[in-house]
PDB file of N, CA and C in Angstrom:
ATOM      1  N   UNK A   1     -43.656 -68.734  -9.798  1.00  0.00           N
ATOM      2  CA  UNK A   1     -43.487 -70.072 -10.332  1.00  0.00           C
ATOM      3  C   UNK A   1     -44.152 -71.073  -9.412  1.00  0.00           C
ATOM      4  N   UNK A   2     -45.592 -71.088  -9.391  1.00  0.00           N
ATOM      5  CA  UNK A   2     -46.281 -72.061  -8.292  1.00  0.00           C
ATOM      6  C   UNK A   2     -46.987 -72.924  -9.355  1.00  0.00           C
ATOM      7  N   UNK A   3     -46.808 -73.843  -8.904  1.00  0.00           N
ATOM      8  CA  UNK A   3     -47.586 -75.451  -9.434  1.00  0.00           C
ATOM      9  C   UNK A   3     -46.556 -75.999 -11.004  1.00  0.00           C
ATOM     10  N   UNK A   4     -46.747 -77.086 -11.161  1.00  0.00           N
ATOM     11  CA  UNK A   4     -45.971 -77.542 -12.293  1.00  0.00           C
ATOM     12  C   UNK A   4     -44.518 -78.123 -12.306  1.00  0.00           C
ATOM     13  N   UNK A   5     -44.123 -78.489 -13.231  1.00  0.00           N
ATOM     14  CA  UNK A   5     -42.392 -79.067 -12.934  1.00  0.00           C
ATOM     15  C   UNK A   5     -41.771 -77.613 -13.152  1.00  0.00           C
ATOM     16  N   UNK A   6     -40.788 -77.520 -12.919  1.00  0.00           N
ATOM     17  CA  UNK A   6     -39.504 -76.545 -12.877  1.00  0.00           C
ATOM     18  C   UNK A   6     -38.889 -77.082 -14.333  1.00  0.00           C
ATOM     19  N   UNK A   7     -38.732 -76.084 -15.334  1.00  0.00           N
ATOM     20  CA  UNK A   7     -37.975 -76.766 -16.625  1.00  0.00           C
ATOM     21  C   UNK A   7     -36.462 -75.595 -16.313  1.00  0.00           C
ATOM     22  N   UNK A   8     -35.792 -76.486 -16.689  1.00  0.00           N
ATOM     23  CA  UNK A   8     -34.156 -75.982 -16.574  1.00  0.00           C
ATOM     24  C   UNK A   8     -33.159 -76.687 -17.660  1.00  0.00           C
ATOM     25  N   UNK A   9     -32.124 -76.580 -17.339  1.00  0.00           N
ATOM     26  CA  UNK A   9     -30.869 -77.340 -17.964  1.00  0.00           C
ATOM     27  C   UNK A   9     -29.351 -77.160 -17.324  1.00  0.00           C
ATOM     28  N   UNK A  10     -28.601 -77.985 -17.478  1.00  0.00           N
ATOM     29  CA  UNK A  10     -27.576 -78.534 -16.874  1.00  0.00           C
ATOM     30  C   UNK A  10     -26.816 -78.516 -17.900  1.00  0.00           C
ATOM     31  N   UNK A  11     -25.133 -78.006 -17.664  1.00  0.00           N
ATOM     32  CA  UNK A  11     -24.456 -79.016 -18.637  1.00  0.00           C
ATOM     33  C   UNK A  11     -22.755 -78.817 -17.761  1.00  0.00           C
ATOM     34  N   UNK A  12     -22.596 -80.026 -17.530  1.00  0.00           N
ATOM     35  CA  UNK A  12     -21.717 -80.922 -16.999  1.00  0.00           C
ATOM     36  C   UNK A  12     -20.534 -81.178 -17.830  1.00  0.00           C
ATOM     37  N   UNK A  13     -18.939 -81.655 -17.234  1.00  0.00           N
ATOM     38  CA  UNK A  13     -17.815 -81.824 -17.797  1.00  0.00           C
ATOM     39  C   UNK A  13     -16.907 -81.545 -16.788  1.00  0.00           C
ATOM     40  N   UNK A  14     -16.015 -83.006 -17.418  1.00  0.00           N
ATOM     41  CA  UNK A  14     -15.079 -83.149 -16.210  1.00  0.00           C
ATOM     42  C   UNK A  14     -13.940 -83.755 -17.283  1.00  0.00           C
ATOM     43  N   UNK A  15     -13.016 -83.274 -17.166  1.00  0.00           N
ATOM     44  CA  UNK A  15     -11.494 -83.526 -17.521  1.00  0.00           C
ATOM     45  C   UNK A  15     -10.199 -83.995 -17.144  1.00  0.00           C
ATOM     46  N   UNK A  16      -9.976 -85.414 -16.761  1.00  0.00           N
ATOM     47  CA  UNK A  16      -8.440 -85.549 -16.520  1.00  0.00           C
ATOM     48  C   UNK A  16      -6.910 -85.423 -17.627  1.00  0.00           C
ATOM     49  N   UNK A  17      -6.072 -85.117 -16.859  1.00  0.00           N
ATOM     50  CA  UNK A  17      -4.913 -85.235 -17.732  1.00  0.00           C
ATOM     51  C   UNK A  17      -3.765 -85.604 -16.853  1.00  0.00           C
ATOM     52  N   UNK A  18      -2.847 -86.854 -17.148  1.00  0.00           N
ATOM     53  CA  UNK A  18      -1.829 -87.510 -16.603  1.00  0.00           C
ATOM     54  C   UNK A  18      -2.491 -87.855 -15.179  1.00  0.00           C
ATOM     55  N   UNK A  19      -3.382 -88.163 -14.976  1.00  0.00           N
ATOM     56  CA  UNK A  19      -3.822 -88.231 -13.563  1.00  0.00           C
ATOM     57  C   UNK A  19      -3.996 -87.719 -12.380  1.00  0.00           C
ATOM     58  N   UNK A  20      -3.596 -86.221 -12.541  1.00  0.00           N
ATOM     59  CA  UNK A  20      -2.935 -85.496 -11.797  1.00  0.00           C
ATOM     60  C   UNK A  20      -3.924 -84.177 -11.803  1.00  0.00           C
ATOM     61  N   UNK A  21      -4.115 -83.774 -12.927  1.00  0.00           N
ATOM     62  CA  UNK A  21      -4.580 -82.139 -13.569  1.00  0.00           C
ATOM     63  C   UNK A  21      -6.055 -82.758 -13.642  1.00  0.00           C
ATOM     64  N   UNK A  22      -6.786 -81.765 -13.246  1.00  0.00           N
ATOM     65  CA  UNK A  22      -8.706 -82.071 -13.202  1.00  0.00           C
ATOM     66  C   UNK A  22      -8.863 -80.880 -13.731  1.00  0.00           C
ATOM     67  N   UNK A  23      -9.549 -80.534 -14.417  1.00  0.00           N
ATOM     68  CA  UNK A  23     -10.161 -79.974 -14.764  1.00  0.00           C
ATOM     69  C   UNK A  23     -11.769 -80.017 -14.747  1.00  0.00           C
ATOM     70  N   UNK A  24     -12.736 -79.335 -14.762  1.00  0.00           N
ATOM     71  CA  UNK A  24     -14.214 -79.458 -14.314  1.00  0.00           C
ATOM     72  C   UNK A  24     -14.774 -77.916 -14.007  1.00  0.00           C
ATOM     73  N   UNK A  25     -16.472 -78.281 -14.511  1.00  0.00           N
ATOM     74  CA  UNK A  25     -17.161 -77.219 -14.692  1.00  0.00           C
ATOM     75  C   UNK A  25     -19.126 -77.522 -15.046  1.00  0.00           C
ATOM     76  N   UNK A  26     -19.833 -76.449 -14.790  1.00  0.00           N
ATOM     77  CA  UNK A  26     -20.706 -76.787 -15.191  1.00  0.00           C
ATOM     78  C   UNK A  26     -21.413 -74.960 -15.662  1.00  0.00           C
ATOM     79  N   UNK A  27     -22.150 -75.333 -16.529  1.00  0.00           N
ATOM     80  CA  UNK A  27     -23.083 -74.171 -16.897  1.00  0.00           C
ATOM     81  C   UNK A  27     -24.573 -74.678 -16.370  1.00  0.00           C
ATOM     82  N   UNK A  28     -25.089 -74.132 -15.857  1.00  0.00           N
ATOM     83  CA  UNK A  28     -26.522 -74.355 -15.447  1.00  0.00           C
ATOM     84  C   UNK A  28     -27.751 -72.992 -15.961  1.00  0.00           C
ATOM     85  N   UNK A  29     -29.007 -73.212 -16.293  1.00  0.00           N
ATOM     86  CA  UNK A  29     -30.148 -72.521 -16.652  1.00  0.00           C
ATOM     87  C   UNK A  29     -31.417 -72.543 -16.067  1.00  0.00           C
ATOM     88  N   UNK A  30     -31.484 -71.385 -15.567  1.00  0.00           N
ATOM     89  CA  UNK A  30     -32.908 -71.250 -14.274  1.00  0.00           C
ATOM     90  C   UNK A  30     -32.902 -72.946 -13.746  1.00  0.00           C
ATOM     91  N   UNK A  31     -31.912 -72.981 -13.032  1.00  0.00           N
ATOM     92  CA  UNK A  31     -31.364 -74.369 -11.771  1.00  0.00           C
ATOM     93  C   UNK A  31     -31.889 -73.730 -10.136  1.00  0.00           C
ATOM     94  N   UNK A  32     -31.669 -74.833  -9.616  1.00  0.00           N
ATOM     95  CA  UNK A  32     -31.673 -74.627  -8.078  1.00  0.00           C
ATOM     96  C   UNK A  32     -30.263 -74.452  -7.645  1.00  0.00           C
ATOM     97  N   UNK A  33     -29.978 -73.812  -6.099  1.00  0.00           N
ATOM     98  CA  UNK A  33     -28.811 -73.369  -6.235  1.00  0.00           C
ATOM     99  C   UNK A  33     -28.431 -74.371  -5.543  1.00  0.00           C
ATOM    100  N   UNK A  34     -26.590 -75.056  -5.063  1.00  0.00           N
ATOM    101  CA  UNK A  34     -26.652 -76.385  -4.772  1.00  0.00           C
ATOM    102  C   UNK A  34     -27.058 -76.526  -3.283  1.00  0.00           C
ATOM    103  N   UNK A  35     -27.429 -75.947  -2.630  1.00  0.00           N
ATOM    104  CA  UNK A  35     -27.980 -76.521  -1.107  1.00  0.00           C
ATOM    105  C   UNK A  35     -29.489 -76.877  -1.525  1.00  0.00           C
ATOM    106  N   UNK A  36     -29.745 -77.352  -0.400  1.00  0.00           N
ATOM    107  CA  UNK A  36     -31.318 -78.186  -0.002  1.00  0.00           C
ATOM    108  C   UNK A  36     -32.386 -77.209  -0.333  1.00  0.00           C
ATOM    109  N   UNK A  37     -31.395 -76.156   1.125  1.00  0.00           N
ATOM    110  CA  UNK A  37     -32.760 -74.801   1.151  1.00  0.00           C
ATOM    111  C   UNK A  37     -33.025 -73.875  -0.469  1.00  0.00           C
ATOM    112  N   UNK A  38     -32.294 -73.948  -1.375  1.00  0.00           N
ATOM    113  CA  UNK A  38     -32.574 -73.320  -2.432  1.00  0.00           C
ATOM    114  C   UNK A  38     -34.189 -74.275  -2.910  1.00  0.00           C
ATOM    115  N   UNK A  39     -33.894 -75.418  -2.933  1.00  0.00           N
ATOM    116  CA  UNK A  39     -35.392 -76.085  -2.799  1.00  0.00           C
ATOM    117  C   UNK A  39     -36.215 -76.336  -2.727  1.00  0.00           C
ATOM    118  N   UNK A  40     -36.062 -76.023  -1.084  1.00  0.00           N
ATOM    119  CA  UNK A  40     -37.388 -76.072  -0.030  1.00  0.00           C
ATOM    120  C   UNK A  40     -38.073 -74.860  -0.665  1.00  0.00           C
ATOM    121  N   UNK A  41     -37.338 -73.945  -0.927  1.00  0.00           N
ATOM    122  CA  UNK A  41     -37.911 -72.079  -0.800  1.00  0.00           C
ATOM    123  C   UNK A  41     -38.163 -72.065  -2.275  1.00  0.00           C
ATOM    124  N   UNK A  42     -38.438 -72.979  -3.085  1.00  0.00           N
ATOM    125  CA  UNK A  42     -38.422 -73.023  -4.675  1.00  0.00           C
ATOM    126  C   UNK A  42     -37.428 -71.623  -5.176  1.00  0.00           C
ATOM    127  N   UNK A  43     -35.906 -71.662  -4.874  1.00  0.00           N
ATOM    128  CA  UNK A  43     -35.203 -70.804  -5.242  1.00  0.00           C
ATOM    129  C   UNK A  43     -34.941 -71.326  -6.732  1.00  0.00           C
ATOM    130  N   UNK A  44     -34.456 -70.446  -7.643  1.00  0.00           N
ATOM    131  CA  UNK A  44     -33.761 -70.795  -8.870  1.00  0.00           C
ATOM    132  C   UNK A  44     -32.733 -69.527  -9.306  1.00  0.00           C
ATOM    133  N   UNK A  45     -32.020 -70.029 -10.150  1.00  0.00           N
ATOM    134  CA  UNK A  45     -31.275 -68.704 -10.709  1.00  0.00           C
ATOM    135  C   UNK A  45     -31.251 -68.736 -12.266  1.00  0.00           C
ATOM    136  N   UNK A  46     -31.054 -67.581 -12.554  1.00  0.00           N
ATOM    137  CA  UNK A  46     -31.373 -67.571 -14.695  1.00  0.00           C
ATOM    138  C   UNK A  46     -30.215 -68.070 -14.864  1.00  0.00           C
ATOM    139  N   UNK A  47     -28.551 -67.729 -14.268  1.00  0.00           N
ATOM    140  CA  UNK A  47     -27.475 -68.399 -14.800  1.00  0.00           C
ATOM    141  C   UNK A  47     -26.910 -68.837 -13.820  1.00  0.00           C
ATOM    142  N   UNK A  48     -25.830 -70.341 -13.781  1.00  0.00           N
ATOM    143  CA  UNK A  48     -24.809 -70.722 -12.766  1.00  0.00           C
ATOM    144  C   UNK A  48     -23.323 -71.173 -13.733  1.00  0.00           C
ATOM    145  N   UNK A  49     -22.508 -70.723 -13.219  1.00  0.00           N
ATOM    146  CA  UNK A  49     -20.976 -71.180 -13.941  1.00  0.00           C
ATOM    147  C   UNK A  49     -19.877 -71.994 -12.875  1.00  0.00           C
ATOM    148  N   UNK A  50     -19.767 -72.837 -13.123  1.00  0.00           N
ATOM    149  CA  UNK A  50     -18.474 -72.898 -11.979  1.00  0.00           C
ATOM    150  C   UNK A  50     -17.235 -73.455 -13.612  1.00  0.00           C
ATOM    151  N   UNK A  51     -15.891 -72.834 -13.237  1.00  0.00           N
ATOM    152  CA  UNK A  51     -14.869 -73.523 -13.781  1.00  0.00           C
ATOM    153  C   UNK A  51     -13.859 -74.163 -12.294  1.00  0.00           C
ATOM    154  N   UNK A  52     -13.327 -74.719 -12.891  1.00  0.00           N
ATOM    155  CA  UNK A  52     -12.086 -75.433 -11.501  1.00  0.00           C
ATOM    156  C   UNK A  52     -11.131 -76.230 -12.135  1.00  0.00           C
ATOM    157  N   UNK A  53      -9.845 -76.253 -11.293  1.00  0.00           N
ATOM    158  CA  UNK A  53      -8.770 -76.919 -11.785  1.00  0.00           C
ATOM    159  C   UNK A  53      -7.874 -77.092 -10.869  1.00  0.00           C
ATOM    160  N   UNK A  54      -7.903 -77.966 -10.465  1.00  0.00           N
ATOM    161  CA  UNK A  54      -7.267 -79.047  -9.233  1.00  0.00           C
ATOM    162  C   UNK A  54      -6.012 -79.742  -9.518  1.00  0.00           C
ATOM    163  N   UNK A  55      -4.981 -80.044  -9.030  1.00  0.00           N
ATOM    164  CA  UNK A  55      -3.650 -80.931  -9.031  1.00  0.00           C
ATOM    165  C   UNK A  55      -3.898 -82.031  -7.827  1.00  0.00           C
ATOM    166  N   UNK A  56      -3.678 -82.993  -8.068  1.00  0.00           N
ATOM    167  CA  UNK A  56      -4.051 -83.936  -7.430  1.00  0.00           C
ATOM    168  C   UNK A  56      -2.710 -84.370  -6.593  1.00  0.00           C
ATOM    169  N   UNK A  57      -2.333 -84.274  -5.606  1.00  0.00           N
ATOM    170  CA  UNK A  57      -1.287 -84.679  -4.742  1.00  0.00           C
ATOM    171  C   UNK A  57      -1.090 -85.728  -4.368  1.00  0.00           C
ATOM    172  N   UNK A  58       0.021 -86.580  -4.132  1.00  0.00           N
ATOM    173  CA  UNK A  58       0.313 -87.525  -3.237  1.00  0.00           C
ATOM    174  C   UNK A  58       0.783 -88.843  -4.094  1.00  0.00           C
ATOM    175  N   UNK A  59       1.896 -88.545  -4.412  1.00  0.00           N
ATOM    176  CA  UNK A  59       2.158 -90.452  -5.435  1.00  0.00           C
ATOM    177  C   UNK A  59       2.778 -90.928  -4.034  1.00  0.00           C
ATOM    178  N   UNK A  60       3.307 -90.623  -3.117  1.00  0.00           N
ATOM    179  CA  UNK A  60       3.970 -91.348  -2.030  1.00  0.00           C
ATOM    180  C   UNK A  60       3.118 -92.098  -1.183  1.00  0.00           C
ATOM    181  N   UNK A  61       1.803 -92.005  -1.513  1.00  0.00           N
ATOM    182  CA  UNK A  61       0.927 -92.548  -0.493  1.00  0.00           C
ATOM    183  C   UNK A  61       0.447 -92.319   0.935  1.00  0.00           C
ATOM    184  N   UNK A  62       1.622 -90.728   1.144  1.00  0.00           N
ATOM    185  CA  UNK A  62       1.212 -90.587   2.494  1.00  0.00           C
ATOM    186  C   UNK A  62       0.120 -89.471   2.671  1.00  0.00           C
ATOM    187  N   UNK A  63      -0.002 -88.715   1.463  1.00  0.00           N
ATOM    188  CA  UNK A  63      -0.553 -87.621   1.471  1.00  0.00           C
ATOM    189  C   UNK A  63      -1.858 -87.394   0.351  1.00  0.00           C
ATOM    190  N   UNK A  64      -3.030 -89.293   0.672  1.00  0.00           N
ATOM    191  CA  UNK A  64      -3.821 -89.593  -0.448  1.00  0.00           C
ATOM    192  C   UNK A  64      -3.057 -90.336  -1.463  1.00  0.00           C
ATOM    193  N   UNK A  65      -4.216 -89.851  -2.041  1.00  0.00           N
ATOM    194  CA  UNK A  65      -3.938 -91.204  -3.710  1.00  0.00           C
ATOM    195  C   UNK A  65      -4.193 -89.884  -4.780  1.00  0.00           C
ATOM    196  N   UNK A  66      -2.890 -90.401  -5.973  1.00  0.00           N
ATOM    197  CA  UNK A  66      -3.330 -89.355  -6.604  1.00  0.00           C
ATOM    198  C   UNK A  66      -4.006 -90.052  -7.739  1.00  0.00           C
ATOM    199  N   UNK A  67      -4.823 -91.310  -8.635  1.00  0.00           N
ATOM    200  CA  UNK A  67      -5.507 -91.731  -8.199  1.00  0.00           C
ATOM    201  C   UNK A  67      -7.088 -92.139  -8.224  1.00  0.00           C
ATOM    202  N   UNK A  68      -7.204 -92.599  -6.657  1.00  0.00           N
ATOM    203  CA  UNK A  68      -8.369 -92.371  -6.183  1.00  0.00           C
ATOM    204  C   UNK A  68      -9.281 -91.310  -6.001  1.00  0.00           C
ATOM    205  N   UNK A  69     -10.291 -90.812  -6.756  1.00  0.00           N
ATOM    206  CA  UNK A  69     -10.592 -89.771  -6.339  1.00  0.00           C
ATOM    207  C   UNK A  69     -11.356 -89.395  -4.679  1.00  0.00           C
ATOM    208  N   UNK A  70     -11.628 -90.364  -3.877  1.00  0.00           N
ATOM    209  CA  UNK A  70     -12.105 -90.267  -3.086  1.00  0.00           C
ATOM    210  C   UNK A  70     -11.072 -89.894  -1.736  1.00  0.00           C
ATOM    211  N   UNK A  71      -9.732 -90.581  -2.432  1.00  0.00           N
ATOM    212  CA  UNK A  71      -8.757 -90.204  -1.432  1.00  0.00           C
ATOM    213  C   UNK A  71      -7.537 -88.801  -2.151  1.00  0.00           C
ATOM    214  N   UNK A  72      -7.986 -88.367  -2.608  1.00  0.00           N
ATOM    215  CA  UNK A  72      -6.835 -87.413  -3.241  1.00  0.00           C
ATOM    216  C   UNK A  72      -7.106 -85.841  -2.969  1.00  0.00           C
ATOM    217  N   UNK A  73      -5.810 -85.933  -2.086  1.00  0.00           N
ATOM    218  CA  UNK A  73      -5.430 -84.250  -1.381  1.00  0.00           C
ATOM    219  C   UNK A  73      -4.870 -83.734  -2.806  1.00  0.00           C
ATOM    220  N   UNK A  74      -5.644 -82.623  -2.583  1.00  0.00           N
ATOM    221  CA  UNK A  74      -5.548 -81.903  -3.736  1.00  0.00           C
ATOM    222  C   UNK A  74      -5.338 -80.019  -2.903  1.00  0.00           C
ATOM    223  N   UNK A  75      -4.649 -79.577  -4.081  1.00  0.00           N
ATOM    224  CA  UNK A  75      -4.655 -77.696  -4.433  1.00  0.00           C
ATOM    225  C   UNK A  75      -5.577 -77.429  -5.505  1.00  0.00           C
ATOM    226  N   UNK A  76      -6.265 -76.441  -5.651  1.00  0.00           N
ATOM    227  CA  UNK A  76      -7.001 -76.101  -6.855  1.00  0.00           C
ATOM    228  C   UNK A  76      -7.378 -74.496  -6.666  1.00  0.00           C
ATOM    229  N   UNK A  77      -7.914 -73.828  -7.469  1.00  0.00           N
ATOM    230  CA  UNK A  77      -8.433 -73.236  -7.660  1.00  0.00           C
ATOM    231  C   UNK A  77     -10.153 -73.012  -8.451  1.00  0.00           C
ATOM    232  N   UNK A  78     -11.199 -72.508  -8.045  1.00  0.00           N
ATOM    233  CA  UNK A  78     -12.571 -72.887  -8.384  1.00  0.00           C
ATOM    234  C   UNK A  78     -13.041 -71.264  -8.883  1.00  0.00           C
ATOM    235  N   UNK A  79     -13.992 -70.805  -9.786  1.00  0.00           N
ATOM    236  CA  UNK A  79     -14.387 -69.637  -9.944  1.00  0.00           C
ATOM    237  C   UNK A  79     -15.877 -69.714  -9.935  1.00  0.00           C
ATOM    238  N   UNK A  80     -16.792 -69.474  -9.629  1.00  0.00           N
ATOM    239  CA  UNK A  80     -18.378 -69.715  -9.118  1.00  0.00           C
ATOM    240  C   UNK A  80     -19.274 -68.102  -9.846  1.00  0.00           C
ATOM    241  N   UNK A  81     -20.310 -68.008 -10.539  1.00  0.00           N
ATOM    242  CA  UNK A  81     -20.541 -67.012 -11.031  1.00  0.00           C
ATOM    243  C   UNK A  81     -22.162 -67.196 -11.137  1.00  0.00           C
ATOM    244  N   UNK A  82     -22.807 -66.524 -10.279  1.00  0.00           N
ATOM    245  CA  UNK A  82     -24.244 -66.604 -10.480  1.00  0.00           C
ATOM    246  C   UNK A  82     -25.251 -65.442 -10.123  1.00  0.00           C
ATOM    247  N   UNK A  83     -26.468 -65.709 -11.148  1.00  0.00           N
ATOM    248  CA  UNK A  83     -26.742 -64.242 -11.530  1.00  0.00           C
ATOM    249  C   UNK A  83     -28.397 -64.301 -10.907  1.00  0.00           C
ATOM    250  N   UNK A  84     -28.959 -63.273 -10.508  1.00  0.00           N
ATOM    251  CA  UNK A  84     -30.030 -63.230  -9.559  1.00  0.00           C
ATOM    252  C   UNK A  84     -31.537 -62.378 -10.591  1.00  0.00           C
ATOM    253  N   UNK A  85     -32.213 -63.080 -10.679  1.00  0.00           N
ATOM    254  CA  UNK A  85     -33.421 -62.656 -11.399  1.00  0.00           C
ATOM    255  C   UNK A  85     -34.660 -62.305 -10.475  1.00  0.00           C
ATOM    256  N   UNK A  86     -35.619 -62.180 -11.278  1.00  0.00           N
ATOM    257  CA  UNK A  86     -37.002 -61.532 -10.473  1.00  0.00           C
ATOM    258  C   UNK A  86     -37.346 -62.500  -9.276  1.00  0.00           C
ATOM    259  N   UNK A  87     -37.438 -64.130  -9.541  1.00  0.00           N
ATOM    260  CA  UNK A  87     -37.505 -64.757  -8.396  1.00  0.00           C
ATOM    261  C   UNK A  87     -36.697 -64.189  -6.996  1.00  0.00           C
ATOM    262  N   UNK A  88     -35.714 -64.364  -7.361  1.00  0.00           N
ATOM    263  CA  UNK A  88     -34.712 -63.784  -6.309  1.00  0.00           C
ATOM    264  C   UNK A  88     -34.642 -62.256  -5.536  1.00  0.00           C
ATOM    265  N   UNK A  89     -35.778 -62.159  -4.849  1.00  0.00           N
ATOM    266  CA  UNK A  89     -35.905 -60.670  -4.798  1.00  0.00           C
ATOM    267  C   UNK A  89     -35.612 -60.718  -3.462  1.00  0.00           C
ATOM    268  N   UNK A  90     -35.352 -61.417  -2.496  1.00  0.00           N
ATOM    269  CA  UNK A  90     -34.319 -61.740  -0.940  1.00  0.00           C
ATOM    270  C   UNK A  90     -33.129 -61.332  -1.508  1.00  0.00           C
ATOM    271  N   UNK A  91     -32.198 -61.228  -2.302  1.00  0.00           N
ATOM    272  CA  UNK A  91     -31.320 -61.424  -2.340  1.00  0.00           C
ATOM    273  C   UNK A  91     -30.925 -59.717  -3.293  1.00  0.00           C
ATOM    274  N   UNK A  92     -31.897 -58.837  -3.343  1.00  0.00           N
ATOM    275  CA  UNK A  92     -31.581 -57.718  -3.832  1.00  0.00           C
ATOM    276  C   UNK A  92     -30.184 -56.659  -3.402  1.00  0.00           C
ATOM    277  N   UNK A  93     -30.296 -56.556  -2.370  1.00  0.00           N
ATOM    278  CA  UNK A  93     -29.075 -55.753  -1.554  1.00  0.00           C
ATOM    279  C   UNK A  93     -27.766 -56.379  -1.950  1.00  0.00           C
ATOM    280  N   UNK A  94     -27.300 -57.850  -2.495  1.00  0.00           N
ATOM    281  CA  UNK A  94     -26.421 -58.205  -3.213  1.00  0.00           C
ATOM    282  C   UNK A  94     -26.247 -57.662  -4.545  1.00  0.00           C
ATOM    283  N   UNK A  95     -26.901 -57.032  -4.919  1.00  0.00           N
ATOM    284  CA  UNK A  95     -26.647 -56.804  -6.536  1.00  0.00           C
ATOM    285  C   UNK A  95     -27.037 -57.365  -7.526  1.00  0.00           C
ATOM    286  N   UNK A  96     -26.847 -58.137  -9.019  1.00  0.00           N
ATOM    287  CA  UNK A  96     -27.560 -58.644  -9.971  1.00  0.00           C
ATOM    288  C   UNK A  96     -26.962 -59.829  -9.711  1.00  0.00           C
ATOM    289  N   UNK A  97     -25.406 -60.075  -9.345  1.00  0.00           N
ATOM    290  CA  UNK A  97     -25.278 -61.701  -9.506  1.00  0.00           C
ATOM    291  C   UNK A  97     -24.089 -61.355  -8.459  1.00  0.00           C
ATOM    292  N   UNK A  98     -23.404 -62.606  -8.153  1.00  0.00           N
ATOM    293  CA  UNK A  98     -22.615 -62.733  -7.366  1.00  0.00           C
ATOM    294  C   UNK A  98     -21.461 -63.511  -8.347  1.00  0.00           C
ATOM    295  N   UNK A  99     -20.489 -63.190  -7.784  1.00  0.00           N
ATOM    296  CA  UNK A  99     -18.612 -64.200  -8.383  1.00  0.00           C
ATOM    297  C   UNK A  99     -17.675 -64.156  -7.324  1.00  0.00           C
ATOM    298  N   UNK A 100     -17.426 -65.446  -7.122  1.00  0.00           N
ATOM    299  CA  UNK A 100     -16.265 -65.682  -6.334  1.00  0.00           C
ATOM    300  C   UNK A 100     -15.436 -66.519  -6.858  1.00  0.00           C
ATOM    301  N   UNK A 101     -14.117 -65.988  -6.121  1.00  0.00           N
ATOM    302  CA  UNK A 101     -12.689 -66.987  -6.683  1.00  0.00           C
ATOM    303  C   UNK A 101     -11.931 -67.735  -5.167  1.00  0.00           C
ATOM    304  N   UNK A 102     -11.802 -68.540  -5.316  1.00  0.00           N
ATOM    305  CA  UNK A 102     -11.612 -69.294  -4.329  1.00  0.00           C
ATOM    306  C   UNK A 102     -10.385 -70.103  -4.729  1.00  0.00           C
ATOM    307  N   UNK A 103      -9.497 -70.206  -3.718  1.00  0.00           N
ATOM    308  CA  UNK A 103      -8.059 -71.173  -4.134  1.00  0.00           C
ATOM    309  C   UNK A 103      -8.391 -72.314  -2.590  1.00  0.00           C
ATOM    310  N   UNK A 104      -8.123 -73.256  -2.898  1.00  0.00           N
ATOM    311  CA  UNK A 104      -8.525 -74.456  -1.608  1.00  0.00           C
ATOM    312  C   UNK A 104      -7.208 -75.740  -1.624  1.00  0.00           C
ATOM    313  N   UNK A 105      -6.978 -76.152  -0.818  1.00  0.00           N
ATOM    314  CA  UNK A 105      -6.597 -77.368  -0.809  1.00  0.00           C
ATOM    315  C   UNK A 105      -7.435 -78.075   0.626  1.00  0.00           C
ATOM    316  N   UNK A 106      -7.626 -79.282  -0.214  1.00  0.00           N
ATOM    317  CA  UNK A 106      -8.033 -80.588   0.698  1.00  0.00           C
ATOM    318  C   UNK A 106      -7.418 -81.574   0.872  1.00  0.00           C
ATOM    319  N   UNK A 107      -7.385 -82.079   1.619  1.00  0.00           N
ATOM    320  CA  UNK A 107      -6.428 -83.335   2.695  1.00  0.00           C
ATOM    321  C   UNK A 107      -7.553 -84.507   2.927  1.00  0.00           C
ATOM    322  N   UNK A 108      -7.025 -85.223   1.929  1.00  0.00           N
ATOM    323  CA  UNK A 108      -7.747 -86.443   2.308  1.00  0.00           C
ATOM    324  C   UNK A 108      -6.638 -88.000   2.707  1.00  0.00           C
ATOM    325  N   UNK A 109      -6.980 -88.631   3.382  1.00  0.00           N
ATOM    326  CA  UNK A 109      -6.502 -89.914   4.262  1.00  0.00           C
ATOM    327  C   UNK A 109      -6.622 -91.069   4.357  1.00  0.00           C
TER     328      UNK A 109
END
């Protein structure tokens, strides 16, 4: 894939409920992956998935805003799913795609 624009697609969505429950996700198509260096190295992938669903903590004010999104300590859980094509031939010894499940909380102040 040398010279020319990169054609892809995106598709985006984000969900609140009672202020509290987030919901969010994206499907992506031959994208860059989200760091810089996927970039620099003209990386792409044929598929990207993320789902996630977050509780937003803190009506007391001590522990964030539940809110603000910039200040809100949150629990969630995230699922990440991406699949590795001919470009991607560094990344063979991983297998065809990669999935991870991840449970997080963040503390914000």
């Amino acid at each position: 894939a040398e010279g020319g624009t990169r054609k892809f697609w995106k598709f985006l969505w984000k969900s609140e409920f009672n202020r509290k429950h987030v919901f969010e996700g994206f499907f992506m198509k031959d994208a860059f992956g989200p760091y810089d260096f996927y970039r620099d190295f003209n990386l792409t992938f044929p598929e990207q998935a993320k789902l996630e669903y977050s509780i937003r903590l803190g009506a007391t004010g001590q522990i964030g805003s539940v809110t603000d999104e910039d200040r809100a300590t949150r629990i969630g859980i995230r699922a990440l799913y991406r699949s590795y094509g001919e470009e991607n031939s560094e990344f063979e010894t991983l297998g065809d795609y990669e999935f991870s499940t991840n449970f997080y909380f963040t503390y914000q102040f």
